[in-house]
C-alpha atoms as a PDB file:
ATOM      1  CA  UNK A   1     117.259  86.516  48.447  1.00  0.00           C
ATOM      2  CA  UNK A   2     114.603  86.102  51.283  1.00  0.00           C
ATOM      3  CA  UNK A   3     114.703  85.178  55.141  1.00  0.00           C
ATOM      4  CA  UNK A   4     114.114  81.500  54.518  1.00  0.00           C
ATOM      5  CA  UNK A   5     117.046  81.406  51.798  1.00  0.00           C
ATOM      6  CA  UNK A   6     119.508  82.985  54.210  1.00  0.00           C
ATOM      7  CA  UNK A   7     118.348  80.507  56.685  1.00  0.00           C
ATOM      8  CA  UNK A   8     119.120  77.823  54.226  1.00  0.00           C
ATOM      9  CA  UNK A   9     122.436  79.567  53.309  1.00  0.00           C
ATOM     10  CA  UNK A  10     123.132  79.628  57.472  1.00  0.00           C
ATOM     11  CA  UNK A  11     122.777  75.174  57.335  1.00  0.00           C
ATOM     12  CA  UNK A  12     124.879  74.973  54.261  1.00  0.00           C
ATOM     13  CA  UNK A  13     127.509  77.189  54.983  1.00  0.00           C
ATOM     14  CA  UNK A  14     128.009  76.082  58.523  1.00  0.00           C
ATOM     15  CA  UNK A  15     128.130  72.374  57.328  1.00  0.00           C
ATOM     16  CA  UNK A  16     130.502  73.775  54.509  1.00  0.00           C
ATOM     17  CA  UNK A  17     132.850  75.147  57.375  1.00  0.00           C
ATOM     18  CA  UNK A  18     132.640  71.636  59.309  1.00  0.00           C
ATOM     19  CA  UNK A  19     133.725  69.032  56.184  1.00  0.00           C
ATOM     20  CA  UNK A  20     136.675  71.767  56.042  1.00  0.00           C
ATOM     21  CA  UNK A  21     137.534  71.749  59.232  1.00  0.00           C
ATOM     22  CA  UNK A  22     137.505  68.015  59.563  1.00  0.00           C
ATOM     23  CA  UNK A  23     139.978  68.300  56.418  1.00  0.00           C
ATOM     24  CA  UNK A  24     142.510  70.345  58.383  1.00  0.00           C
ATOM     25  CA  UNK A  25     141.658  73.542  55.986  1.00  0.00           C
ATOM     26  CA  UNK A  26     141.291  76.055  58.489  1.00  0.00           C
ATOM     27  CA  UNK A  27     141.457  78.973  56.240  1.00  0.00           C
ATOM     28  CA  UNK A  28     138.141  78.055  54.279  1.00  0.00           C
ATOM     29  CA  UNK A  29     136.433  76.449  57.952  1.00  0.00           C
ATOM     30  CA  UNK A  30     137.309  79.573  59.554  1.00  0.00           C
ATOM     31  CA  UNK A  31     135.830  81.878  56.612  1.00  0.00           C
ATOM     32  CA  UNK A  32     132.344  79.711  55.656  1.00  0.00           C
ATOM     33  CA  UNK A  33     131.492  79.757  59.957  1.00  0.00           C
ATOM     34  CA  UNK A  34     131.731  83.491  59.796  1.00  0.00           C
ATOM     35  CA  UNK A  35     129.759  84.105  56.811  1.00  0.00           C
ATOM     36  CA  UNK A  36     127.155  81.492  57.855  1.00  0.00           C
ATOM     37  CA  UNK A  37     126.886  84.023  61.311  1.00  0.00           C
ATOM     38  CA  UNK A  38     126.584  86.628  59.051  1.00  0.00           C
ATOM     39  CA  UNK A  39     123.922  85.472  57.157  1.00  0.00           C
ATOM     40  CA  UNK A  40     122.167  84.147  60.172  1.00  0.00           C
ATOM     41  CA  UNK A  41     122.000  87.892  61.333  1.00  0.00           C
ATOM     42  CA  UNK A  42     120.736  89.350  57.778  1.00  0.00           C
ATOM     43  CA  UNK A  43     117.755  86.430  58.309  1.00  0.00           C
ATOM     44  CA  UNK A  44     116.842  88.492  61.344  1.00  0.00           C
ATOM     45  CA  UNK A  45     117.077  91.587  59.421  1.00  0.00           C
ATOM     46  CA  UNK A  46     115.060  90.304  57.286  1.00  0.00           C
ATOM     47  CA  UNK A  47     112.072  89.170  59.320  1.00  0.00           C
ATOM     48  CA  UNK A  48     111.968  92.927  59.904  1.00  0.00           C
ATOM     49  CA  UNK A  49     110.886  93.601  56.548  1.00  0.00           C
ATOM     50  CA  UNK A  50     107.472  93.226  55.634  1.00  0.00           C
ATOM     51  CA  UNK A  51     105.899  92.071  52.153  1.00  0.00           C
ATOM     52  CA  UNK A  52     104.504  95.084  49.828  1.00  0.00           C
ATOM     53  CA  UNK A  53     106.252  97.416  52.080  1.00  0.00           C
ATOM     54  CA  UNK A  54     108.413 100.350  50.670  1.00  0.00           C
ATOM     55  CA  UNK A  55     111.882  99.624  51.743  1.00  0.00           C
ATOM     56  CA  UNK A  56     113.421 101.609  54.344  1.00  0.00           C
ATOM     57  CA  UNK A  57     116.652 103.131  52.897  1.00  0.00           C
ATOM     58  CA  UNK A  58     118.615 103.347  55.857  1.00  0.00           C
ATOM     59  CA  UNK A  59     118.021  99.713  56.347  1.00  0.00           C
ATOM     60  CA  UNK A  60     118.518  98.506  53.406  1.00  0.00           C
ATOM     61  CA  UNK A  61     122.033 100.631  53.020  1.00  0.00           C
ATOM     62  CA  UNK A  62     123.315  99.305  56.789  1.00  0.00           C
ATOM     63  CA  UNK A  63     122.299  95.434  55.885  1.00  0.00           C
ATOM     64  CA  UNK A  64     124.834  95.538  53.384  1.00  0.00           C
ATOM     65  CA  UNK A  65     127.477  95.413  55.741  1.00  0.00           C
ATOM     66  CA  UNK A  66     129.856  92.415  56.854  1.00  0.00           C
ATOM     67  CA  UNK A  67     130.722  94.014  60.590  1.00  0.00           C
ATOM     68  CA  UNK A  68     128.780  91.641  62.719  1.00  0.00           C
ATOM     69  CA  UNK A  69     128.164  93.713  65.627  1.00  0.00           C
ATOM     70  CA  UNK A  70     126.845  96.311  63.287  1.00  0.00           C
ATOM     71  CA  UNK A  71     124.705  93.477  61.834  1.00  0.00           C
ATOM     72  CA  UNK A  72     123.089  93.018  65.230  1.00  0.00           C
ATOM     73  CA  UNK A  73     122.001  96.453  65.452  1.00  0.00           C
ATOM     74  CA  UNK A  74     120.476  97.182  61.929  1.00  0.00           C
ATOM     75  CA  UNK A  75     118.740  93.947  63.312  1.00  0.00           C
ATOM     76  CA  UNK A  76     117.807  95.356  66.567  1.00  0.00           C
ATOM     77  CA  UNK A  77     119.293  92.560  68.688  1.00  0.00           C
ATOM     78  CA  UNK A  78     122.196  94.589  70.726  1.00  0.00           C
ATOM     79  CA  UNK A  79     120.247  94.977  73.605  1.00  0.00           C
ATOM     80  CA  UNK A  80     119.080  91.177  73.431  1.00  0.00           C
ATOM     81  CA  UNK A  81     122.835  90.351  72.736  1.00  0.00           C
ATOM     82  CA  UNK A  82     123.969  92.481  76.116  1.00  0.00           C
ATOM     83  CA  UNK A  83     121.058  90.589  78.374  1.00  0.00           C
ATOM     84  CA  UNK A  84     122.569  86.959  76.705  1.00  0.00           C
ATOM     85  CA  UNK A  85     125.899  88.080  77.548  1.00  0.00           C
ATOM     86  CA  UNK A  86     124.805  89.234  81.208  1.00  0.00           C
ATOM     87  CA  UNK A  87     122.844  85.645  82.117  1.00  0.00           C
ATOM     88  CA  UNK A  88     125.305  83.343  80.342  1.00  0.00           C
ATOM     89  CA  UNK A  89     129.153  83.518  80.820  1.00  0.00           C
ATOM     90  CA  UNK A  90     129.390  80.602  77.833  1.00  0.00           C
ATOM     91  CA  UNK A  91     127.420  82.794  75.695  1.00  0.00           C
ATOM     92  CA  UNK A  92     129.501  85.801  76.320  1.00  0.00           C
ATOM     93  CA  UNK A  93     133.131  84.072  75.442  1.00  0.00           C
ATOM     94  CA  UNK A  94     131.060  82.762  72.258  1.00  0.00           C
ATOM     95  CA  UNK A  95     129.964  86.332  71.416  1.00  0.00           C
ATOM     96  CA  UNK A  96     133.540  87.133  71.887  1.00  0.00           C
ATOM     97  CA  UNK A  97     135.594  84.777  69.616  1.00  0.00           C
ATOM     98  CA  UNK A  98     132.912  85.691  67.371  1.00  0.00           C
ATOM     99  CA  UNK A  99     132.192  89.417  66.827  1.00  0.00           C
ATOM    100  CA  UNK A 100     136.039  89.449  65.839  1.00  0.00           C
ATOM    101  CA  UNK A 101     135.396  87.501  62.098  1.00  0.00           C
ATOM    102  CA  UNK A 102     135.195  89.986  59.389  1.00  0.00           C
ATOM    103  CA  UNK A 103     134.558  89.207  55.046  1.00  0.00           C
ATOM    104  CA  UNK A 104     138.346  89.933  54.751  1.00  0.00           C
ATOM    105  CA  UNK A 105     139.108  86.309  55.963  1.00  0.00           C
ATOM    106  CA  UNK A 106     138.721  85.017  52.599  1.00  0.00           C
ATOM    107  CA  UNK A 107     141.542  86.217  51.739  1.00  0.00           C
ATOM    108  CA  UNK A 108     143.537  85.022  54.488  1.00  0.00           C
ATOM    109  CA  UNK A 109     146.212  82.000  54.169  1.00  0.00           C
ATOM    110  CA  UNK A 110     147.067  81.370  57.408  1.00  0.00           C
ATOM    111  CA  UNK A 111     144.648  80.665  59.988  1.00  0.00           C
ATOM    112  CA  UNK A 112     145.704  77.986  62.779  1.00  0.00           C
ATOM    113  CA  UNK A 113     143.438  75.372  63.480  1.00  0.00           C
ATOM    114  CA  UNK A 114     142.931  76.728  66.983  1.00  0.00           C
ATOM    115  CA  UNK A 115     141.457  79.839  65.571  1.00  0.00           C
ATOM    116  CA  UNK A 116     138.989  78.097  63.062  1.00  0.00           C
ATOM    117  CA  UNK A 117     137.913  75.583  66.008  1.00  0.00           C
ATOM    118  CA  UNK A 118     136.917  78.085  68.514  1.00  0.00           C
ATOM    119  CA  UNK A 119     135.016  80.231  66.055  1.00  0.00           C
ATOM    120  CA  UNK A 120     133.208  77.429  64.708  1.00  0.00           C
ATOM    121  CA  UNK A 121     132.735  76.136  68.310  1.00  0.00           C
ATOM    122  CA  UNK A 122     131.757  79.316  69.273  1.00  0.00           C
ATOM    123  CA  UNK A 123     128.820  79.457  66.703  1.00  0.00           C
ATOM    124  CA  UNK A 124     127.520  76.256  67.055  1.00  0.00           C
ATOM    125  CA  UNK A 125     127.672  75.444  70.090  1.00  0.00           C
ATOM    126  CA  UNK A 126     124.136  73.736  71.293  1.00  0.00           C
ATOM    127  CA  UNK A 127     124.094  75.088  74.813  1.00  0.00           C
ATOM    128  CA  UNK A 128     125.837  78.585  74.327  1.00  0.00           C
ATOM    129  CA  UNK A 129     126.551  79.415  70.592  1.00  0.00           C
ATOM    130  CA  UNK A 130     125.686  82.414  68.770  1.00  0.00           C
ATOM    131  CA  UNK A 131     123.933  80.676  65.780  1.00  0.00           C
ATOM    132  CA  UNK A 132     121.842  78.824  68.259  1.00  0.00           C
ATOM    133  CA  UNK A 133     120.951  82.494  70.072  1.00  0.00           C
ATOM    134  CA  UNK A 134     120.065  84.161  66.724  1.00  0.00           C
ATOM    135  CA  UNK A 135     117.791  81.668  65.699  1.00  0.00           C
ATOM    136  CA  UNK A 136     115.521  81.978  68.702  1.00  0.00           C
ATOM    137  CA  UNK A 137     114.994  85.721  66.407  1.00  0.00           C
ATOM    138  CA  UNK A 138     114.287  84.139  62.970  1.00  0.00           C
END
């Protein structure tokens, strides 16, 4: 898997996560806009790595993760995500509905439709989403 097929992943997961949302199945909405975030952040890892270079191992092991806020630092993008959270208040209540999804929500049953809204709002939001942040780092 490269940087442009995590990119692709990013449109076909989030659209994934709306046609379930608009069918009231908050569970799967609220899991496929995580994991498109998540992806979105392994594209900017990737864009790190160069072609015919020897891999570093300690990036390669910390990519593997599914802890967003980790994500953003084997990306290099904390700082960048404290300066976006410092000039935009929008951004900042994004960032937080957000950094709270984790891979485990796969497995959950019973997520409200409030909860699977404001993540999904808080990704894609055009003005202040997260997914519209990262990709300024693609």
């Amino acid at each position: 898997m490269n940087k442009n097929d995590l990119e692709e992943l990013v449109q076909i997961r989030i659209k994934e996560a709306k046609t379930l949302l608009d069918a009231e199945n908050y569970p799967g909405a609220y899991y496929l806009a995580g994991y498109s975030l998540e992806c979105a952040i392994k594209a900017c890892i990737a864009k790190q790595v160069q072609l015919y270079d020897f891999p570093n191992l300690e990036l390669a092991k910390n990519s593997y993760s599914h802890k967003l806020a980790e994500l953003l630092g084997v990306a290099g993008l904390k700082q960048k995500l404290s300066e976006q959270e410092k000039q935009d208040v929008n951004f900042q209540l994004n960032w937080a509905v957000a950094k709270d999804w984790n891979e485990k929500a796969r497995y959950e049953c019973r997520i409200e439709e409030r909860k699977a809204k404001d993540l999904y709002d808080a990704i894609t939001d055009n003005q202040s989403g997260v997914l519209t942040w990262l990709k300024t780092f693609w």
